[in-house]
PDB file of N, CA and C in Angstrom:
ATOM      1  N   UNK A   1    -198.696  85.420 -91.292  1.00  0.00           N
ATOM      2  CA  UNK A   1    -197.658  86.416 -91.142  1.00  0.00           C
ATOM      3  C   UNK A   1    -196.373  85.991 -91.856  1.00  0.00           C
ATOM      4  N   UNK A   2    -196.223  84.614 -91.741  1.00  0.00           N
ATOM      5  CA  UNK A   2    -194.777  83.970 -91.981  1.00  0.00           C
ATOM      6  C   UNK A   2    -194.884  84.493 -94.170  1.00  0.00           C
ATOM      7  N   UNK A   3    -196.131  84.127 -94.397  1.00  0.00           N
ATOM      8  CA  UNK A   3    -196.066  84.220 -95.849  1.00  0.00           C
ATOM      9  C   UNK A   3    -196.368  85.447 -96.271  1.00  0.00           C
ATOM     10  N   UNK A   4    -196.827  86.541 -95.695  1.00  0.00           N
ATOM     11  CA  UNK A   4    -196.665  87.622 -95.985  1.00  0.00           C
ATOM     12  C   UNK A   4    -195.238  88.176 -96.012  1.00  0.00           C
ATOM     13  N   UNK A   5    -194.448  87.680 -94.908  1.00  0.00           N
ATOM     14  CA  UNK A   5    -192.726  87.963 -94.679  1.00  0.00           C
ATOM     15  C   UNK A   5    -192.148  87.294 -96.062  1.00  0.00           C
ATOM     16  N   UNK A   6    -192.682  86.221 -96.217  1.00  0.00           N
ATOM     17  CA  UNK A   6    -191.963  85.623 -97.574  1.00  0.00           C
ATOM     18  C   UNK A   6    -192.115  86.501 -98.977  1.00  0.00           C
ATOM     19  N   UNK A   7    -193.325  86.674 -98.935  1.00  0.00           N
ATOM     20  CA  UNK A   7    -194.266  87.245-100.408  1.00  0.00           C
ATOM     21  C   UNK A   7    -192.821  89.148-100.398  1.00  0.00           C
ATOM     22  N   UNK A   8    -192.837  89.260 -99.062  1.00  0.00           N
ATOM     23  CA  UNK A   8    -191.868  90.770 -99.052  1.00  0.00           C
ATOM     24  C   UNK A   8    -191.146  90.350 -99.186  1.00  0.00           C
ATOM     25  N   UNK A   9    -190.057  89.123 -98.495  1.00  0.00           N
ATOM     26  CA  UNK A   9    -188.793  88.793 -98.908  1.00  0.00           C
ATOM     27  C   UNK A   9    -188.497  88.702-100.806  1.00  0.00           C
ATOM     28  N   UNK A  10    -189.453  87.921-101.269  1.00  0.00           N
ATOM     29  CA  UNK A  10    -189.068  87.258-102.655  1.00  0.00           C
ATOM     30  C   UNK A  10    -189.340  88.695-103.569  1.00  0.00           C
ATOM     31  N   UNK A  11    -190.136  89.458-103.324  1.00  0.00           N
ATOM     32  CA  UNK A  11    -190.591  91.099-103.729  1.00  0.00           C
ATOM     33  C   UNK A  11    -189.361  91.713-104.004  1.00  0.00           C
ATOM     34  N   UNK A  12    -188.751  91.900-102.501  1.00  0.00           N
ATOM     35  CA  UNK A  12    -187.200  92.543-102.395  1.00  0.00           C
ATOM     36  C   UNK A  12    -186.159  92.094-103.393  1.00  0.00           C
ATOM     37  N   UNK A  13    -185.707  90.794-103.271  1.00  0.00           N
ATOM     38  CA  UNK A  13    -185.271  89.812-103.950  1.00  0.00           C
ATOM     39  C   UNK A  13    -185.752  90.095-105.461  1.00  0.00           C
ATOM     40  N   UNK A  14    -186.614  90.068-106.183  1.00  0.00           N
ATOM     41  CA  UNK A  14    -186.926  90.479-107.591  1.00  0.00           C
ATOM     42  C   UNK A  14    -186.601  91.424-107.893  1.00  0.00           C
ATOM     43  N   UNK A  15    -186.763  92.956-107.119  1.00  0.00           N
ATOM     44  CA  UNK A  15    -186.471  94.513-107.243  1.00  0.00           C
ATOM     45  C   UNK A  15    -184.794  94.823-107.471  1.00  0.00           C
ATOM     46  N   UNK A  16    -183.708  93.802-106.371  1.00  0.00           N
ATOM     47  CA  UNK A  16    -182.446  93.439-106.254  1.00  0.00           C
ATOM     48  C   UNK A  16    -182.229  93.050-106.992  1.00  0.00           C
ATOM     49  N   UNK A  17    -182.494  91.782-107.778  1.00  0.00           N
ATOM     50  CA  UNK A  17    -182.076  90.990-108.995  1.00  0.00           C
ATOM     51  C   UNK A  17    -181.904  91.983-110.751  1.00  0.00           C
ATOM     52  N   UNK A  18    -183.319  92.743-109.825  1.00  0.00           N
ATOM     53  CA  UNK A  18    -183.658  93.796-111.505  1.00  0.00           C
ATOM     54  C   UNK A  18    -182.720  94.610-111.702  1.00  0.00           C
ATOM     55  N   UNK A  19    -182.599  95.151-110.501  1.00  0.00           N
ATOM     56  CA  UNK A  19    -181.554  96.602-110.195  1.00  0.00           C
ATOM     57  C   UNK A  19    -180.776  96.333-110.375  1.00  0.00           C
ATOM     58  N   UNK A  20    -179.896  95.045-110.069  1.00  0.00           N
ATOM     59  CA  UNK A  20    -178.208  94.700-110.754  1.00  0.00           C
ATOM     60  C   UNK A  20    -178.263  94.433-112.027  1.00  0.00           C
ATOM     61  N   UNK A  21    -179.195  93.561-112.258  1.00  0.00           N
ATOM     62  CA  UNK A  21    -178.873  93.301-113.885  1.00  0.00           C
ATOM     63  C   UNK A  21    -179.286  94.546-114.892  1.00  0.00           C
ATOM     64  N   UNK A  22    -179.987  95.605-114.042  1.00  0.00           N
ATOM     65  CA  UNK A  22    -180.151  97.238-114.782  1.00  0.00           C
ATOM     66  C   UNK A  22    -179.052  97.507-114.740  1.00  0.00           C
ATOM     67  N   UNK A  23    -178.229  98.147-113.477  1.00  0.00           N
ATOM     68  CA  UNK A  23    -177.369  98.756-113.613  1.00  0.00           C
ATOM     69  C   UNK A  23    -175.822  98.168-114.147  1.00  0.00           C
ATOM     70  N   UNK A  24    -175.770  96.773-114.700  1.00  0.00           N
ATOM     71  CA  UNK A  24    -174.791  96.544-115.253  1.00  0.00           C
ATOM     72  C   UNK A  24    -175.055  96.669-116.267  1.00  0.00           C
ATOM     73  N   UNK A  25    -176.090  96.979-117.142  1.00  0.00           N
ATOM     74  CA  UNK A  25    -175.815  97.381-118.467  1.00  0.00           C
ATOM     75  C   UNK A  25    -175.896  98.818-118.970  1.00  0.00           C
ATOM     76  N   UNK A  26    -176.468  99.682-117.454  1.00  0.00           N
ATOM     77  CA  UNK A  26    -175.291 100.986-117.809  1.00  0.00           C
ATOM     78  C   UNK A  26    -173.815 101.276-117.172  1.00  0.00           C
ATOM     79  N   UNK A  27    -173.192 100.761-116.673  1.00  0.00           N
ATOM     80  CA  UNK A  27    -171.896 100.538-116.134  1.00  0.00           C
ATOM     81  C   UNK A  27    -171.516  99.687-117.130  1.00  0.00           C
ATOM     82  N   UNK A  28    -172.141  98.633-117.618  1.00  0.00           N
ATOM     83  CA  UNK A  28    -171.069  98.272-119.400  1.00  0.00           C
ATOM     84  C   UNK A  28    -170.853  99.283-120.079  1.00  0.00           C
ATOM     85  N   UNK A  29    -171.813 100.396-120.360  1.00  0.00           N
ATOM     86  CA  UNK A  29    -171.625 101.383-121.708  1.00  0.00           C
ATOM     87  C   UNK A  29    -170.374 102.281-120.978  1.00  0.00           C
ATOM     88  N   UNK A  30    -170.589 102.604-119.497  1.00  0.00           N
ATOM     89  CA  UNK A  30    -169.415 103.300-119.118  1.00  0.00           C
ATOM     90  C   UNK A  30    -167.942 102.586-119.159  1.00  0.00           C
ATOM     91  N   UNK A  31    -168.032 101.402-118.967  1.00  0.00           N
ATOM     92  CA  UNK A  31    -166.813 100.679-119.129  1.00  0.00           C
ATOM     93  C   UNK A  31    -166.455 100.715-120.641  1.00  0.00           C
ATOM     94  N   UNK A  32    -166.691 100.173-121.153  1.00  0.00           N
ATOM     95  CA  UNK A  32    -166.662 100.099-122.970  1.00  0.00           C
ATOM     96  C   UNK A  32    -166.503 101.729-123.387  1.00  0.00           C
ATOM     97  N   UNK A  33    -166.721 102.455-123.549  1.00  0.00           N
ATOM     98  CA  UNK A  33    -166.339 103.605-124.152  1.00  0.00           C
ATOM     99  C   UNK A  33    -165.480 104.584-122.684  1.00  0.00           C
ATOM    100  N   UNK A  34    -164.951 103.578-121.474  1.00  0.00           N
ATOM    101  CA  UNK A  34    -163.761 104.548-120.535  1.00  0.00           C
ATOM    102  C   UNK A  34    -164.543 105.706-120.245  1.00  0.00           C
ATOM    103  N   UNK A  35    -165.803 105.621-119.926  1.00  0.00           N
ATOM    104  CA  UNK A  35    -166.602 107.172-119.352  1.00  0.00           C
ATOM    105  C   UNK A  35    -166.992 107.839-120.298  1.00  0.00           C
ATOM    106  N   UNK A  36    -166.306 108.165-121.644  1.00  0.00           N
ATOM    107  CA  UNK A  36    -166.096 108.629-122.732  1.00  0.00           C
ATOM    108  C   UNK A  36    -168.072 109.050-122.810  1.00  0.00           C
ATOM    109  N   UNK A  37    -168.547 110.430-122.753  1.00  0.00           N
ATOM    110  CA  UNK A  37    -169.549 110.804-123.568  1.00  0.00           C
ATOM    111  C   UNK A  37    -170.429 110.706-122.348  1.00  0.00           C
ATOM    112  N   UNK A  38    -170.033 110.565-121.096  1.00  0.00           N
ATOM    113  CA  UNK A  38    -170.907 110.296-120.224  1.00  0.00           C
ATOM    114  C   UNK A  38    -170.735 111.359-119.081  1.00  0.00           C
ATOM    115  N   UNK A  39    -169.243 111.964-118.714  1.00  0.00           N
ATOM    116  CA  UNK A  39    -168.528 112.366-117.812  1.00  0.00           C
ATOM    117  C   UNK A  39    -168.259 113.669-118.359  1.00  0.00           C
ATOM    118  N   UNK A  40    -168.452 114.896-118.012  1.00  0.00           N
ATOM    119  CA  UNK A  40    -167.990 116.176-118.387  1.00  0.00           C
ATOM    120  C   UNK A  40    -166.991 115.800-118.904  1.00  0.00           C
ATOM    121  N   UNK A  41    -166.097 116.747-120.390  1.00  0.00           N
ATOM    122  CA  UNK A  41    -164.979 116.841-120.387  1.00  0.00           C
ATOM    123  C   UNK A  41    -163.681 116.884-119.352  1.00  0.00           C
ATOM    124  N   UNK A  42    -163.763 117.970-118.476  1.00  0.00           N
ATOM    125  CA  UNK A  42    -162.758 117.926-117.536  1.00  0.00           C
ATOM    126  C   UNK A  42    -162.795 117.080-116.677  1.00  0.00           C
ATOM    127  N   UNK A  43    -163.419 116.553-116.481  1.00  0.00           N
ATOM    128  CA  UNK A  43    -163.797 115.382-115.607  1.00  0.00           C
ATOM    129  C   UNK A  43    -162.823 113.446-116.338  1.00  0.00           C
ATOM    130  N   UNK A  44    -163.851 113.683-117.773  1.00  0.00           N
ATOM    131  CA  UNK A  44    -162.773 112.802-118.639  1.00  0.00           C
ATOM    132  C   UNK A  44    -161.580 112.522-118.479  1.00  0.00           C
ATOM    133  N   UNK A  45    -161.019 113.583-118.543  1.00  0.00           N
ATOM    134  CA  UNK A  45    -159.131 114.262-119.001  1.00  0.00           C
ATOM    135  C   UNK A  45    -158.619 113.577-117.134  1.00  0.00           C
ATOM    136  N   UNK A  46    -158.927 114.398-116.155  1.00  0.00           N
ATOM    137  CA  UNK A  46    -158.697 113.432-115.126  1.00  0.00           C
ATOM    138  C   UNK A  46    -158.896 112.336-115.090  1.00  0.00           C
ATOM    139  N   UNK A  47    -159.693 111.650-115.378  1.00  0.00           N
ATOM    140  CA  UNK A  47    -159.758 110.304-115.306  1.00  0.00           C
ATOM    141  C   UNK A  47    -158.754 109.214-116.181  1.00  0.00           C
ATOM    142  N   UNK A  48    -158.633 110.094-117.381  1.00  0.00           N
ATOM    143  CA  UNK A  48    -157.902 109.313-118.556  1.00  0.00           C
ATOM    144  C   UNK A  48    -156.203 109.660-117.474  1.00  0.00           C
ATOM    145  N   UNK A  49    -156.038 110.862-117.076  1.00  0.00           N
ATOM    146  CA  UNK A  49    -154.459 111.208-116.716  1.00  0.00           C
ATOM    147  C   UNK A  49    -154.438 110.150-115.399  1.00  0.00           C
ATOM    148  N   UNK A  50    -155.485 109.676-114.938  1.00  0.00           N
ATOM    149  CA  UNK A  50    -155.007 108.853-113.482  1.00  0.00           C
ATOM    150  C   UNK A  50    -155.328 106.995-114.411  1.00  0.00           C
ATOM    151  N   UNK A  51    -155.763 106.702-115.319  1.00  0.00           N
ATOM    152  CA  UNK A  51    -155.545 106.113-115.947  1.00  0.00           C
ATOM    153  C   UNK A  51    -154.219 105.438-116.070  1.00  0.00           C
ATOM    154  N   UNK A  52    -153.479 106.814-116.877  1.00  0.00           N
ATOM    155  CA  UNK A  52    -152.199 107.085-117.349  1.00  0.00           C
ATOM    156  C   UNK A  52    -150.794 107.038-116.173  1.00  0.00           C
ATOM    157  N   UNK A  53    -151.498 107.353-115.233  1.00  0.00           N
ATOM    158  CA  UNK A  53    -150.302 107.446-114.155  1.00  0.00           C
ATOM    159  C   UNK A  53    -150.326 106.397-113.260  1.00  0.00           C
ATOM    160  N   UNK A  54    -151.443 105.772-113.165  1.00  0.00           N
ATOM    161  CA  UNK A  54    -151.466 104.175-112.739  1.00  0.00           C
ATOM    162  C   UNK A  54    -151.167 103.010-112.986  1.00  0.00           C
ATOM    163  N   UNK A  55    -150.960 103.434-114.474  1.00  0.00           N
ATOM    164  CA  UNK A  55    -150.981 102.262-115.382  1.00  0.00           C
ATOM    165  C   UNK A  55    -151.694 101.441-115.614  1.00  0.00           C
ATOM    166  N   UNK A  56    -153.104 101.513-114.721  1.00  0.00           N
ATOM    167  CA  UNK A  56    -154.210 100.393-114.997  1.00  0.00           C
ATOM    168  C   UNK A  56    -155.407 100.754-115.316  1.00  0.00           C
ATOM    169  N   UNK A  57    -156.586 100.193-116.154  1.00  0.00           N
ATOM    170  CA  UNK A  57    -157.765 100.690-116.418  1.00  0.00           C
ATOM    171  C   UNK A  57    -158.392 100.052-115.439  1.00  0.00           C
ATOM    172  N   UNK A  58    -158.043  99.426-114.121  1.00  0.00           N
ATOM    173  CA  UNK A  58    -158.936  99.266-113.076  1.00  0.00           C
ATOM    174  C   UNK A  58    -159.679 100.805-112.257  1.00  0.00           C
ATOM    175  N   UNK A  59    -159.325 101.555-112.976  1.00  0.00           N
ATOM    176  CA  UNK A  59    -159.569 102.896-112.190  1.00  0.00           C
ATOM    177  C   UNK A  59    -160.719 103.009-113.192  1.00  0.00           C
ATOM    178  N   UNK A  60    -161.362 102.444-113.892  1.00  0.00           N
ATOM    179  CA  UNK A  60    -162.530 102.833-114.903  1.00  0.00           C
ATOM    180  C   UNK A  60    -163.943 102.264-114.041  1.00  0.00           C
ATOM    181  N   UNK A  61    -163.335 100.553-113.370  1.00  0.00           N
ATOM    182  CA  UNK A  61    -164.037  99.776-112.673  1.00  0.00           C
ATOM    183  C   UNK A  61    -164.121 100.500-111.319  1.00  0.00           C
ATOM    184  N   UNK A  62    -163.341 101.263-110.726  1.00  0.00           N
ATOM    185  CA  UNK A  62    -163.183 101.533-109.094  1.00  0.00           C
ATOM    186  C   UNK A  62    -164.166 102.803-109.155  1.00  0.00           C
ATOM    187  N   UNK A  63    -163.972 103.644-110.256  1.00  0.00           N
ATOM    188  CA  UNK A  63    -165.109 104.590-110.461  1.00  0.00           C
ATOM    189  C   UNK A  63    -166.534 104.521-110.426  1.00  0.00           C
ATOM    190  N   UNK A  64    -166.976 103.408-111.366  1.00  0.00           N
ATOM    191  CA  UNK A  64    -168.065 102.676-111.453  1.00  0.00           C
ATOM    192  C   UNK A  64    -168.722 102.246-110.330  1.00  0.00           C
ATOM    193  N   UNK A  65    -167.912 101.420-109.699  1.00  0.00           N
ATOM    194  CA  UNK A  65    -168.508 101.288-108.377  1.00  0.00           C
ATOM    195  C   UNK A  65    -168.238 102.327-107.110  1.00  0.00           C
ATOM    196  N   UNK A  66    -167.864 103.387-107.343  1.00  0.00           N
ATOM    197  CA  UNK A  66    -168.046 104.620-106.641  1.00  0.00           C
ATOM    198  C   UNK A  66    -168.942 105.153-106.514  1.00  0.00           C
ATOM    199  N   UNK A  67    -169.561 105.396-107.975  1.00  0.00           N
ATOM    200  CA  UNK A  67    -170.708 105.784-108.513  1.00  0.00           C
ATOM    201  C   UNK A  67    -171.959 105.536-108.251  1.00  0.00           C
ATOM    202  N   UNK A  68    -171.951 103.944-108.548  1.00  0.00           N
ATOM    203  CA  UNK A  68    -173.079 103.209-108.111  1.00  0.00           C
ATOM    204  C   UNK A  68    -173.028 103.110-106.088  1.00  0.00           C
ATOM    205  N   UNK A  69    -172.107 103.370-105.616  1.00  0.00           N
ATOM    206  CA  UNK A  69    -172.077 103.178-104.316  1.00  0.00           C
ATOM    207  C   UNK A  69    -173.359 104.656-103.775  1.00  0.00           C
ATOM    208  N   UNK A  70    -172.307 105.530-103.738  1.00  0.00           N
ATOM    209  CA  UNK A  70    -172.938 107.107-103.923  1.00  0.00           C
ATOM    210  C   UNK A  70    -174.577 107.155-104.456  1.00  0.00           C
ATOM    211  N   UNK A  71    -174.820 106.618-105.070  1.00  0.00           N
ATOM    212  CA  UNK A  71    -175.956 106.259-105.635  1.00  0.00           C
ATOM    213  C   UNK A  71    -177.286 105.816-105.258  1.00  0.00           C
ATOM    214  N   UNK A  72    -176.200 104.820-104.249  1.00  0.00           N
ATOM    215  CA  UNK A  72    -177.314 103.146-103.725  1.00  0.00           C
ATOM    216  C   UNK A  72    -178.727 103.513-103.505  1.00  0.00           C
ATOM    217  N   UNK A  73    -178.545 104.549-102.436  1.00  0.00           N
ATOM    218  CA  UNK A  73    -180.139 105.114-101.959  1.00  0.00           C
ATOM    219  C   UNK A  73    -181.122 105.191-102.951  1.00  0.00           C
ATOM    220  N   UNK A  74    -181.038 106.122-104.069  1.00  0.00           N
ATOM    221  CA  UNK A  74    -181.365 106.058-104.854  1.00  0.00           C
ATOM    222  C   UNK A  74    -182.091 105.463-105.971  1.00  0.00           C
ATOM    223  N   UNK A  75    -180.639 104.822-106.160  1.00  0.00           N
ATOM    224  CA  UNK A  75    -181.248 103.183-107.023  1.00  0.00           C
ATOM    225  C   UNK A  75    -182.157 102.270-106.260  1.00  0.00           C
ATOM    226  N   UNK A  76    -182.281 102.178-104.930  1.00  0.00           N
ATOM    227  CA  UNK A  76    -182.878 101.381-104.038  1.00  0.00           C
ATOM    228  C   UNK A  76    -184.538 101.954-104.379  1.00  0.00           C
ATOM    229  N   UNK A  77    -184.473 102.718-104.708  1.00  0.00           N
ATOM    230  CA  UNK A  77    -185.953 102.934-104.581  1.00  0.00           C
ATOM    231  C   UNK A  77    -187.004 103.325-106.019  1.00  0.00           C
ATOM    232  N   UNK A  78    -186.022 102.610-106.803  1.00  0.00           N
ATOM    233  CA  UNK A  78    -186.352 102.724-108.218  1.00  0.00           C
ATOM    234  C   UNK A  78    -186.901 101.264-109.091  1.00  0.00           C
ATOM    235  N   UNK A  79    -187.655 100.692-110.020  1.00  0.00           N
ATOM    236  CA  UNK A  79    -187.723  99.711-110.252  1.00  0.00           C
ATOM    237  C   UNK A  79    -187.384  99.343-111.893  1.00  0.00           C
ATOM    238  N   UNK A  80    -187.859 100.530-112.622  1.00  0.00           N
ATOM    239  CA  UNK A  80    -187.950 100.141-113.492  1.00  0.00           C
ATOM    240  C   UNK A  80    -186.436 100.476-114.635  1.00  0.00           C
ATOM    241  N   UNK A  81    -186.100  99.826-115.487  1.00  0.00           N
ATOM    242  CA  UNK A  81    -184.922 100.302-116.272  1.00  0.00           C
ATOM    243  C   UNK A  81    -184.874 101.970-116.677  1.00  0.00           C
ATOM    244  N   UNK A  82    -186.029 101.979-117.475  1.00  0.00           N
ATOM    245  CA  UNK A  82    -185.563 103.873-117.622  1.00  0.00           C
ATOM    246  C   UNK A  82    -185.481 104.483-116.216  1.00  0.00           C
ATOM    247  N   UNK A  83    -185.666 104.315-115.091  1.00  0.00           N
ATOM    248  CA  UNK A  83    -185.670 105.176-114.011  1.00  0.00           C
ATOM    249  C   UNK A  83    -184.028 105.073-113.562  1.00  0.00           C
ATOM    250  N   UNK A  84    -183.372 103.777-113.287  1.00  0.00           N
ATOM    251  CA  UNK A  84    -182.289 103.435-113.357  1.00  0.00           C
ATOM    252  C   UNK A  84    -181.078 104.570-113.947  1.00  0.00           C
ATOM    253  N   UNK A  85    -181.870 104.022-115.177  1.00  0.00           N
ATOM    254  CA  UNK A  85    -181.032 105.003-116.093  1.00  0.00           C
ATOM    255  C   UNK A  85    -180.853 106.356-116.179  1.00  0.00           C
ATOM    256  N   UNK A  86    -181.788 107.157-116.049  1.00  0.00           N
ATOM    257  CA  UNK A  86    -181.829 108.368-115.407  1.00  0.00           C
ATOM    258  C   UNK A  86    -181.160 109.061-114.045  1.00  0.00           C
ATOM    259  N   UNK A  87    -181.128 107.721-112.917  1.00  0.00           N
ATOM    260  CA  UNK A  87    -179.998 107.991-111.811  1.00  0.00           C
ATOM    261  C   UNK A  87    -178.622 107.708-112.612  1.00  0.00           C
ATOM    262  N   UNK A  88    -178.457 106.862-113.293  1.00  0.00           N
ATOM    263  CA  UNK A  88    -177.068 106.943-113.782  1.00  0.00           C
ATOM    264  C   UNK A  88    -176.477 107.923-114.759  1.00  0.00           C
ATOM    265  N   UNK A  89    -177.074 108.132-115.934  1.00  0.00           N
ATOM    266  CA  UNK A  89    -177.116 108.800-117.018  1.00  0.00           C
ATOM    267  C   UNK A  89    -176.081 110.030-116.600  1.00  0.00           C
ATOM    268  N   UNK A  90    -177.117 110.722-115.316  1.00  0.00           N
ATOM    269  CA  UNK A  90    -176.368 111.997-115.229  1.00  0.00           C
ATOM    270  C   UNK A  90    -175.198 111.893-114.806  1.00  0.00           C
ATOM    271  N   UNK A  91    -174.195 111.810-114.982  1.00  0.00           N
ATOM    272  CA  UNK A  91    -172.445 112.546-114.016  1.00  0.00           C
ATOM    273  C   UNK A  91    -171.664 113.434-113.977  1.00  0.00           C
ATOM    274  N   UNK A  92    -172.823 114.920-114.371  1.00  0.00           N
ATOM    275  CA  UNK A  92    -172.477 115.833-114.532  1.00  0.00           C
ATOM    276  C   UNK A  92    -171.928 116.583-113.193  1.00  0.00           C
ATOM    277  N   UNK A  93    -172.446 115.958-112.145  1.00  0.00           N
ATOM    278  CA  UNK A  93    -172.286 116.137-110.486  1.00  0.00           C
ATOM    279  C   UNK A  93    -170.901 115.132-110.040  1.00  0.00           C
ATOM    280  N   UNK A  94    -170.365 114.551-110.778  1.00  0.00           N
ATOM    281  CA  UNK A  94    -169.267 113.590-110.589  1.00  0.00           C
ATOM    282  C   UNK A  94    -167.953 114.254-110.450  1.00  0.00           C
ATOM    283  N   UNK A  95    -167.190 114.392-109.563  1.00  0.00           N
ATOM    284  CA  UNK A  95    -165.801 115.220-109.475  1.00  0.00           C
ATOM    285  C   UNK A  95    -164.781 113.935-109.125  1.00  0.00           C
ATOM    286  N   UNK A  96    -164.282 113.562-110.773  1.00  0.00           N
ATOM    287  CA  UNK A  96    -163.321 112.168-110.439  1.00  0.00           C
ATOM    288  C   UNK A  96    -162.179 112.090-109.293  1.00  0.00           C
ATOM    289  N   UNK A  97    -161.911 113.183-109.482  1.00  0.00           N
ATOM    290  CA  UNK A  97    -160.350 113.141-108.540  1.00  0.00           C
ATOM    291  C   UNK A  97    -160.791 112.823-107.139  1.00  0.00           C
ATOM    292  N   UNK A  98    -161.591 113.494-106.139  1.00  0.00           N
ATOM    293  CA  UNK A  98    -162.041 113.319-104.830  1.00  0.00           C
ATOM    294  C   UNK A  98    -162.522 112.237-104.459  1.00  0.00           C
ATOM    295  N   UNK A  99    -163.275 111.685-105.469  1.00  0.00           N
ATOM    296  CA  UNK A  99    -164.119 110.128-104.930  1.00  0.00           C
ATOM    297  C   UNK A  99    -163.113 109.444-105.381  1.00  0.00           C
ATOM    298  N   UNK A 100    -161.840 109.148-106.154  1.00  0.00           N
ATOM    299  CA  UNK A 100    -160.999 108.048-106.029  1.00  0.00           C
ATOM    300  C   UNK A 100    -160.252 108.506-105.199  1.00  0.00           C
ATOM    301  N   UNK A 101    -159.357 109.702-104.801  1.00  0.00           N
ATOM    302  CA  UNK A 101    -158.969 110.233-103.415  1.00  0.00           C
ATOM    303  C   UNK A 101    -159.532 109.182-101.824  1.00  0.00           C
ATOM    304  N   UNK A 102    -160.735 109.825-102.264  1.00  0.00           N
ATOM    305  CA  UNK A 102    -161.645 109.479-100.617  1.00  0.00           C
ATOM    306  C   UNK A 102    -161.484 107.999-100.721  1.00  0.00           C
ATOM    307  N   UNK A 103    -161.789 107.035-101.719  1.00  0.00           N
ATOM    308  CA  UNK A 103    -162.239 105.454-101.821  1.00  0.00           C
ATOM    309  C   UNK A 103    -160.255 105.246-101.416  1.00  0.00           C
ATOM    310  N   UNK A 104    -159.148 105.341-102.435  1.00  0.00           N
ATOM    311  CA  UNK A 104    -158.011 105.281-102.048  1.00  0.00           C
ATOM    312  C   UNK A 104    -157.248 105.409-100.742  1.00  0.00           C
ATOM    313  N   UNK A 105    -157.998 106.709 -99.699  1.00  0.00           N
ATOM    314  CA  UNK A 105    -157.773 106.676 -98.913  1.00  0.00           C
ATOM    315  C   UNK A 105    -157.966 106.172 -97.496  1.00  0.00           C
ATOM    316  N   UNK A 106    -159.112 105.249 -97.546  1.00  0.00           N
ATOM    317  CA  UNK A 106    -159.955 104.332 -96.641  1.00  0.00           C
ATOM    318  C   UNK A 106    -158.712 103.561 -96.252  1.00  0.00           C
ATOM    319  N   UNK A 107    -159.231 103.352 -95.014  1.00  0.00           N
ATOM    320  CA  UNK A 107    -158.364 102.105 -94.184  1.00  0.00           C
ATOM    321  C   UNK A 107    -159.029 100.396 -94.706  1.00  0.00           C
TER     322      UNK A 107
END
C-alpha cells in the first residue's frame, strides 16, 4: 500500500513539475510582449492605461498569476504541453479591470 501511495505521490509530483515548467513558458510570451497579441484589444488598452497609472509593469506579473490562478482547476487536469496551451492561449474571456480590482481588493 505504502508503495503504491509513493508510485501516486512521485506521479503527482511529475504532472506538477510539468505543469509549471509548461505554464511558464506561456506566461514568458505573455510577459515579453506585455499581453500584446494575446488579450483582446480593449482589454490591452486597459491594461497598458493601469500600467500607466501605476507606474509599474508589476501589473503584467499580478495578471499572469490571476490568470493562471482562475485557471488552476483546469490546468490541474491536463498533462501534456499543447493542452496547457490551449487553457492559456485563450483570453478572450479575460476582463482586466475586475480581476485586478477583485485580487487588489483582498484583505
Amino acid at each position: 500500500n505504502r508503495t503504491k501511495q509513493n508510485s501516486n505521490n512521485r506521479k503527482r509530483y511529475n504532472c506538477s513539475t510539468h505543469l509549471s515548467f509548461s505554464s511558464i513558458r506561456v506566461v514568458f510570451k505573455w510577459l515579453m510582449r506585455a499581453f500584446s497579441g494575446h488579450l483582446p484589444p480593449e482589454q490591452l488598452l486597459i491594461l497598458w492605461d493601469l500600467i500607466l497609472g501605476y507606474d509599474s509593469l508589476e501589473i503584467l506579473s499580478l495578471l499572469a498569476l490571476i490568470i493562471l490562478s482562475f485557471r488552476r482547476e483546469s490546468l490541474m487536469q491536463v498533462v501534456t504541453l499543447e493542452n496547457i496551451e490551449a487553457i492559456l492561449s485563450d483570453l478572450s474571456s479575460v476582463k482586466v479591470l475586475p480581476l485586478i480590482q477583485l485580487t487588489l481588493s483582498r484583505d
